[in-house]
Protein backbone atom coordinates (compact mmCIF):
# COMPACT_ATOMS: atom_id res chain seq x y z
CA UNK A 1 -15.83 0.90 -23.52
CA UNK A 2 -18.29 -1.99 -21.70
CA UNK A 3 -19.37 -0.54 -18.70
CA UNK A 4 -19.92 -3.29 -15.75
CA UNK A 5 -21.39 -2.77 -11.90
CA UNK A 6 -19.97 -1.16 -9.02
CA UNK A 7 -20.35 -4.52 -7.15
CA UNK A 8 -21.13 -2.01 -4.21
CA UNK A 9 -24.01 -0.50 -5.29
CA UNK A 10 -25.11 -1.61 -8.58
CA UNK A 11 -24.42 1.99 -10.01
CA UNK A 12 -22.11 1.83 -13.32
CA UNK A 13 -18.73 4.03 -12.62
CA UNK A 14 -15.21 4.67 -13.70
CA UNK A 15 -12.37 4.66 -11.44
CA UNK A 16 -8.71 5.65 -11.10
CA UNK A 17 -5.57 3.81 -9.68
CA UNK A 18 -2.86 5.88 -8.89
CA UNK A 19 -0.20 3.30 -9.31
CA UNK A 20 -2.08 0.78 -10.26
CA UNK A 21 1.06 -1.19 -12.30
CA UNK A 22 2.81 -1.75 -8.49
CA UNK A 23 2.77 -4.48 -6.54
CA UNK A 24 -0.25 -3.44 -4.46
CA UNK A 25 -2.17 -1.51 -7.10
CA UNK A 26 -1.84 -4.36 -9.96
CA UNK A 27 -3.23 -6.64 -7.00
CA UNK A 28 -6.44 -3.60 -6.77
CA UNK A 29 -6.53 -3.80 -10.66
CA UNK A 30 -7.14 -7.54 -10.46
CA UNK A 31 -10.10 -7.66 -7.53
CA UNK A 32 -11.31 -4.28 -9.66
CA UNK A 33 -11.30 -6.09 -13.16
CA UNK A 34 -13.40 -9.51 -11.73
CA UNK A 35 -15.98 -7.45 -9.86
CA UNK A 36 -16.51 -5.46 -13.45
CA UNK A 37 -15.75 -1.71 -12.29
CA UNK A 38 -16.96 0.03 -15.68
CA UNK A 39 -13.56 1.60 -16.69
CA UNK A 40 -10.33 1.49 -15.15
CA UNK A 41 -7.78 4.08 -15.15
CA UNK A 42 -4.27 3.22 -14.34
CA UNK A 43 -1.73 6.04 -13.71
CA UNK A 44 1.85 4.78 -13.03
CA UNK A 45 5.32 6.46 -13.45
CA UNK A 46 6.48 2.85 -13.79
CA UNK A 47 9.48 3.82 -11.49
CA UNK A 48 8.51 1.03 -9.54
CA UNK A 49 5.61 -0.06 -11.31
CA UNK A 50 5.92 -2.55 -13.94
CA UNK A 51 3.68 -3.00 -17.07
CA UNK A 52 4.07 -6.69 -16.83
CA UNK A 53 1.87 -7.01 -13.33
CA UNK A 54 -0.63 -5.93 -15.51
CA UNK A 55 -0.19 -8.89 -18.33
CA UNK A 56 -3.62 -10.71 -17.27
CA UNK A 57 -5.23 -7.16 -18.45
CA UNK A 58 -3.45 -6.87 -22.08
CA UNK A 59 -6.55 -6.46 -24.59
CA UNK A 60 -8.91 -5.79 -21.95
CA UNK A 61 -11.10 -2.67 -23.10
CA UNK A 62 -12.15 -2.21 -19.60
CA UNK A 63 -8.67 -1.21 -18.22
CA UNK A 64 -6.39 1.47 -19.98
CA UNK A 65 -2.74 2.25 -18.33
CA UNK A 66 -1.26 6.00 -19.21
CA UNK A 67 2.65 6.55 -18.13
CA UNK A 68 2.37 9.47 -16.22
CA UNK A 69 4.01 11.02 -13.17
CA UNK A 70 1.69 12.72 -10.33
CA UNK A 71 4.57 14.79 -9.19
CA UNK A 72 3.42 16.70 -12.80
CA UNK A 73 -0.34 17.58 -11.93
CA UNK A 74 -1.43 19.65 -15.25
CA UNK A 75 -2.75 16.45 -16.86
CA UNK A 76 -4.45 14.78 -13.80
CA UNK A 77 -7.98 16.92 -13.64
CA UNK A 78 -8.13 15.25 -17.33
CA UNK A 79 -7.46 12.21 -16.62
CA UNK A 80 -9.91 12.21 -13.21
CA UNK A 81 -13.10 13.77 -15.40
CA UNK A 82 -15.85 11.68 -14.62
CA UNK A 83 -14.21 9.52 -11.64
CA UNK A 84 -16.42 8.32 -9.10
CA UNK A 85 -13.89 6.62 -7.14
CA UNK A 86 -9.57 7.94 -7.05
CA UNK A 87 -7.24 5.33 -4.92
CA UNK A 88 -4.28 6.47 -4.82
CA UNK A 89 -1.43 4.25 -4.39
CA UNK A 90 1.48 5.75 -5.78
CA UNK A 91 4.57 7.25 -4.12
CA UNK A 92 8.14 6.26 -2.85
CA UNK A 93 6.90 3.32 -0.95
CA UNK A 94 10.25 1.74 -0.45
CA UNK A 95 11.22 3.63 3.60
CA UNK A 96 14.96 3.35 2.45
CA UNK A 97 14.62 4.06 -1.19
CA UNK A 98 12.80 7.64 0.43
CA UNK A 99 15.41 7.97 2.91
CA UNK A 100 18.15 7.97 0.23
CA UNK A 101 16.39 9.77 -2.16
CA UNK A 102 14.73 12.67 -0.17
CA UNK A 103 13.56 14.56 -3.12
CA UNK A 104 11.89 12.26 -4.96
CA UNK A 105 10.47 10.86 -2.19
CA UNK A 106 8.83 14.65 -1.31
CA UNK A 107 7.90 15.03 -4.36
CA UNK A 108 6.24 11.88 -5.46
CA UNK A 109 4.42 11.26 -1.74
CA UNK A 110 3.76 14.83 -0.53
CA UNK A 111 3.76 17.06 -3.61
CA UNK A 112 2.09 14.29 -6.14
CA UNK A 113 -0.60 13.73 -3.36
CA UNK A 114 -1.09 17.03 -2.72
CA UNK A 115 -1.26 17.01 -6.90
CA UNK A 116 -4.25 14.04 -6.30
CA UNK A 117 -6.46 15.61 -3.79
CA UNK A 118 -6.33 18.93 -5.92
CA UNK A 119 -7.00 17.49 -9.40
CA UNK A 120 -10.24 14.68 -7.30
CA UNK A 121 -11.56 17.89 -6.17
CA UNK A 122 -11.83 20.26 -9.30
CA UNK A 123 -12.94 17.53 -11.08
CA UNK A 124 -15.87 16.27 -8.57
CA UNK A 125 -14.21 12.41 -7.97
CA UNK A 126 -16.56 11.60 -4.72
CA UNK A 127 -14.00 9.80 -2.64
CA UNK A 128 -9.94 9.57 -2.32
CA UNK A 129 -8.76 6.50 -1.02
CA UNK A 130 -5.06 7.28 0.41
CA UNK A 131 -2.99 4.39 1.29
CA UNK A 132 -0.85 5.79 4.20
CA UNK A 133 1.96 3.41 6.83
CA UNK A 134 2.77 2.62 9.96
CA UNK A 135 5.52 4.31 10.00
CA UNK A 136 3.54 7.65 11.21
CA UNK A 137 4.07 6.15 13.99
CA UNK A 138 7.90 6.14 14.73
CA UNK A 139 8.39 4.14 17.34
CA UNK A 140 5.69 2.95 19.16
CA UNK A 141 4.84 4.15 22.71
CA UNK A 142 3.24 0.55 23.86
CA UNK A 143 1.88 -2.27 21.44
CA UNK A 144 -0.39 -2.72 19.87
CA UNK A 145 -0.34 0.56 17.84
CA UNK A 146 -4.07 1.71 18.00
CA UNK A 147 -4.96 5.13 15.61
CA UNK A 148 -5.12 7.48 18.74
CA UNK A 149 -1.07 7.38 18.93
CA UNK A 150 0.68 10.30 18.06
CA UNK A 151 2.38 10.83 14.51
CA UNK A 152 6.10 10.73 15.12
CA UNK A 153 7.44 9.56 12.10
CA UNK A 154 11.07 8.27 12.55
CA UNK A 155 12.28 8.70 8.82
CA UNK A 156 11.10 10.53 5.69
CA UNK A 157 9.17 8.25 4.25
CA UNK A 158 6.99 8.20 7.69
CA UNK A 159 6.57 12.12 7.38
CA UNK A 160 5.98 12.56 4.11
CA UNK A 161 2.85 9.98 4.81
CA UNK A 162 2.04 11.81 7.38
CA UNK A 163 2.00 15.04 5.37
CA UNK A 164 -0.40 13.16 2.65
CA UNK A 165 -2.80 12.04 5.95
CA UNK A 166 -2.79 15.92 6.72
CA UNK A 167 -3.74 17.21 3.19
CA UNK A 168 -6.57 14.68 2.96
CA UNK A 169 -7.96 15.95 5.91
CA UNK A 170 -7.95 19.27 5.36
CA UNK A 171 -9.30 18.71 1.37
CA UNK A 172 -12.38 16.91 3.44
CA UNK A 173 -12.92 19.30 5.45
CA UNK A 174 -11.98 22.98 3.64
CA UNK A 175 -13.48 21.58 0.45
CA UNK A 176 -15.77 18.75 0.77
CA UNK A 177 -13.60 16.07 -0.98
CA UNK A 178 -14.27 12.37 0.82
CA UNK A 179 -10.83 10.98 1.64
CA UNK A 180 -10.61 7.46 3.36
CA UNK A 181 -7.28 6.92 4.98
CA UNK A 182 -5.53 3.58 5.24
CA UNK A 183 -1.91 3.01 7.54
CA UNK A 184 -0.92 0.13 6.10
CA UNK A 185 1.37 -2.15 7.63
CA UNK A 186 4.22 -4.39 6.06
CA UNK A 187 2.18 -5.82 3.14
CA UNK A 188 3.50 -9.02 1.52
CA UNK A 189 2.71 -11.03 -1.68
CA UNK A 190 3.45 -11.71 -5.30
CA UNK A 191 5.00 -8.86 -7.88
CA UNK A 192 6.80 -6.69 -4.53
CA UNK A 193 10.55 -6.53 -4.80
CA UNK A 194 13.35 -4.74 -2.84
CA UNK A 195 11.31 -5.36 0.63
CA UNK A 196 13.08 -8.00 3.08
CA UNK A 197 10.63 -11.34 1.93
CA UNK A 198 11.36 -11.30 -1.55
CA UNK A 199 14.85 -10.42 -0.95
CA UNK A 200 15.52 -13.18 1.66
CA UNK A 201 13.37 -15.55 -0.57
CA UNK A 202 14.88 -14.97 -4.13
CA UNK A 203 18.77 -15.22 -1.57
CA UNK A 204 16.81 -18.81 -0.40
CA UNK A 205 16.50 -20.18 -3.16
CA UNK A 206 19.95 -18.89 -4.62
CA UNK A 207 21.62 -20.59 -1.39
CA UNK A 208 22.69 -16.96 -0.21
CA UNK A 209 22.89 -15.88 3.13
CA UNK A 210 20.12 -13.99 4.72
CA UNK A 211 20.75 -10.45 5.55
CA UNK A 212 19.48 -9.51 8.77
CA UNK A 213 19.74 -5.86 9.74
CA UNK A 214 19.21 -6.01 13.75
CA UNK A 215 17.75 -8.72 14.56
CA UNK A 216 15.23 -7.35 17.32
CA UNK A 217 12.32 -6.07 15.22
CA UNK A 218 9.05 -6.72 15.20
CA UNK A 219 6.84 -6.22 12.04
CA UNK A 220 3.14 -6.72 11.74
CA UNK A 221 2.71 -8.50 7.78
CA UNK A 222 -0.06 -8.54 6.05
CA UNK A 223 -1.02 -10.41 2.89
CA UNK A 224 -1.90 -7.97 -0.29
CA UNK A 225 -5.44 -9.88 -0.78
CA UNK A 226 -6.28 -8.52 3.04
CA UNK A 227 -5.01 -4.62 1.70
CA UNK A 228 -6.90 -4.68 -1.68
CA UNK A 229 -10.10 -6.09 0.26
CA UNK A 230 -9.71 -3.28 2.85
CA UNK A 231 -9.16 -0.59 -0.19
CA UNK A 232 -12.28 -1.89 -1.96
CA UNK A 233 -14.52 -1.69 1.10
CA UNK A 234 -12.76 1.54 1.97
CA UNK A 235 -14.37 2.96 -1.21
CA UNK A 236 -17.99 3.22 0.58
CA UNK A 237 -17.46 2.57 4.61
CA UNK A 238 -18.36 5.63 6.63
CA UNK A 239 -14.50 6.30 7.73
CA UNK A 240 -14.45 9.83 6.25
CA UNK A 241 -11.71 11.35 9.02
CA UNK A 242 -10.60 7.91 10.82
CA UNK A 243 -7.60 6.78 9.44
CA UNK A 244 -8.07 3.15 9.84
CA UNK A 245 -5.19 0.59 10.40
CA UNK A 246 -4.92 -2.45 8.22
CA UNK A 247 -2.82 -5.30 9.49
CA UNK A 248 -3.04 -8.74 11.29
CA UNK A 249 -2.69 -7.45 14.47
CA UNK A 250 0.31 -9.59 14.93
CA UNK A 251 3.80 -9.13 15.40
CA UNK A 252 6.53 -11.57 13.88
CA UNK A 253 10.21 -11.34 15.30
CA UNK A 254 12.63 -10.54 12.29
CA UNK A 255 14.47 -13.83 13.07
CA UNK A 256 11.03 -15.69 13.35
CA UNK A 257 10.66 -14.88 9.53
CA UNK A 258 14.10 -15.65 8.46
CA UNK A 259 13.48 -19.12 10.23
CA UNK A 260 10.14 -19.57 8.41
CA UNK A 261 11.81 -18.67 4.94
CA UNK A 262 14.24 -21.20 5.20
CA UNK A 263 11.80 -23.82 6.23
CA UNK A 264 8.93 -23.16 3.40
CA UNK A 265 12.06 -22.74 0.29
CA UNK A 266 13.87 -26.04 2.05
CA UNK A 267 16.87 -23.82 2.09
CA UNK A 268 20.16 -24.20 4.25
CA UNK A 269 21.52 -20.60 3.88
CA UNK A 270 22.64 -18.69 6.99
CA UNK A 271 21.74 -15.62 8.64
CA UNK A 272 24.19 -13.22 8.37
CA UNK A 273 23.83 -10.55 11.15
CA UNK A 274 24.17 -6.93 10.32
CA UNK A 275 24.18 -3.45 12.11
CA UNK A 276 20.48 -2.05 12.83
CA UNK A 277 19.58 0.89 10.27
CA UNK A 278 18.87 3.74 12.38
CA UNK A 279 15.95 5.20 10.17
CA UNK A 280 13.88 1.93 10.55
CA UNK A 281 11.29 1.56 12.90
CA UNK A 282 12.32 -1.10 15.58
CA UNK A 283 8.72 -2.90 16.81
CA UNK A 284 5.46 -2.37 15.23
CA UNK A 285 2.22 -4.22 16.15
CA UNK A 286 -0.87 -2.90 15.07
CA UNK A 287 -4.72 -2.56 17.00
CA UNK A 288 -7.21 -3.90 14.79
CA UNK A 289 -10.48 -2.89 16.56
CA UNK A 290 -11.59 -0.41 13.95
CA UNK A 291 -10.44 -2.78 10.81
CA UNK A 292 -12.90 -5.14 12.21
CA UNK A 293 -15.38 -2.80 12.81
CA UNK A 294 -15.48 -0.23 10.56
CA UNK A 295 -14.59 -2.39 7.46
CA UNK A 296 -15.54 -5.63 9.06
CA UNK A 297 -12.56 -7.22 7.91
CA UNK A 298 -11.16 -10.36 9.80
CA UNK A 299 -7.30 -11.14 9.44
CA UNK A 300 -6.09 -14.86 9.31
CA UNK A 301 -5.12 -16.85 12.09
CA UNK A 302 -1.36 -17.04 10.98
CA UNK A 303 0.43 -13.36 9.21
CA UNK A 304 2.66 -15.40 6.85
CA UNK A 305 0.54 -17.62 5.31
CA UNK A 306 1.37 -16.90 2.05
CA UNK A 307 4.81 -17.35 1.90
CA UNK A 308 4.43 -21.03 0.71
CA UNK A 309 2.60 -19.58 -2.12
CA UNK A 310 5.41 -17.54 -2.93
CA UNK A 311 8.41 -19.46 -3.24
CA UNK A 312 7.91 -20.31 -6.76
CA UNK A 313 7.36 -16.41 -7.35
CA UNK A 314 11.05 -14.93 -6.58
């Protein structure tokens, strides 16, 4: 298999994406093919991965993909041999797929990263990268949400996030295993699907009302090129132990975005008003500060940028 650069530091290196045929991980797999990563691992269960976000990649000797669930953790220590670098991406990451399904979503977020952290350690992988959520959090005590607040999570999904944040920890620091912890908040792009932008786009363009559950919230977005640039960086930053927030530090009103969607798709559906779900987090916000300054990464001027560029996608 070629081997390329770590465009980090120049060292040749093999690394594994847990979930890396999702919507954020197939983003990772694309920033990790151009900068030449010697040999890419993907592990997906394809339950909400798809081997089609990985197309660009077909023939590519570089990158191999291996169907395989990290709930089952006998084959991962094989599959991590030789692994400088482990992100790990997959889980449940739809909050009311995990609230409906509360054993799958313990097992694939709390048991399969438990399953990660064991098999990076026994087989020497330097660093973990865990992507984690704001909804630790619950609901928040004041905006912005800055790392100090408490973990309070307000649904399963939240918790069993929280539990992965807790078993990096203590693999850093009972065992020696680097783990860099992201809380990612509502990340938007290309290939996501069941999540409130492609839904209200893809009802846009089909001249379908809009959905709205509440009406009141307040959701910091954040475009998947901003995550995967934060993950890569993440890789070698000196965050062991400081879970770091990544989002624009901007909150958009839920109505704000169903206005927006029907302006960018030209659309002349209508909002139709629904019941809050209790197990969703009402108002999120996040504080930056350590994004910037830990990862020195700068989030545009406007959240929702990207939604032009996706109305031809859904």
């Amino acid at each position: 298999m070629p081997q390329g650069q770590n465009v980090a530091d120049g060292e040749t290196m093999k690394v594994v994406v847990t979930g890396g045929a999702g919507f954020i991980g197939s983003h990772l797999i694309d920033r990790l093919a151009r900068d030449q990563v010697g040999e890419i691992l993907v592990l997906d269960n394809l339950f909400r991965g798809r081997p089609e976000n990985l197309a660009a990649h077909q023939g590519n000797p570089q990158i191999q993909l291996v169907e395989h669930d990290i709930r089952d953790g006998d084959a991962l220590r094989s599959h991590f041999d030789g692994a400088d670098t482990v992100y790990h991406l997959a889980a449940q990451s739809n909050v009311m797929g995990a609230v409906t399904d509360v054993g799958y979503s313990f097992g694939a977020n709390v048991v399969g990263t438990f399953n990660v952290l064991q098999a990076a350690q026994a087989a020497g992988v330097r660093r973990v990268v865990f992507t984690s959520s704001r909804e630790v959090y619950g609901e928040a005590q004041n905006l912005p949400v800055g790392e100090e607040h408490p973990l309070n999570a307000k649904n399963t999904y939240g918790a069993s996030k929280a539990a992965g944040e807790l078993y990096a920890k203590v693999f850093h620091t009972t065992f020696g295993l680097e783990t860099a912890v992201l809380r990612l908040a509502n990340v938007y792009g290309s290939r996501d699907f069941g999540r409130v932008i492609p839904l209200w786009l893809t009802a846009a363009r089909e001249g379908r009302d809009l959905v709205v559950f509440g009406g009141e919230q307040l959701i910091d977005f954040v475009w998947v090129d901003q995550v995967v640039e934060a993950l890569i960086r993440a890789s070698t930053a000196d965050i062991i132990g400081t879970p770091i927030n990544v989002g624009s530090g901007q909150g958009t009103s839920i109505l704000d975005l169903a206005q927006r969607i029907l302006a960018v798709s030209n659309a002349t559906s209508k909002l139709d008003r629904q019941p809050a779900r209790s197990a969703e987090v009402a108002k999120f916000e996040a504080k930056i500060d350590l994004m910037r300054s830990l990862l020195r990464l700068e989030p545009p001027t406007d959240p929702l940028f990207g939604l032009e560029q996706l109305v031809g996608h859904y």
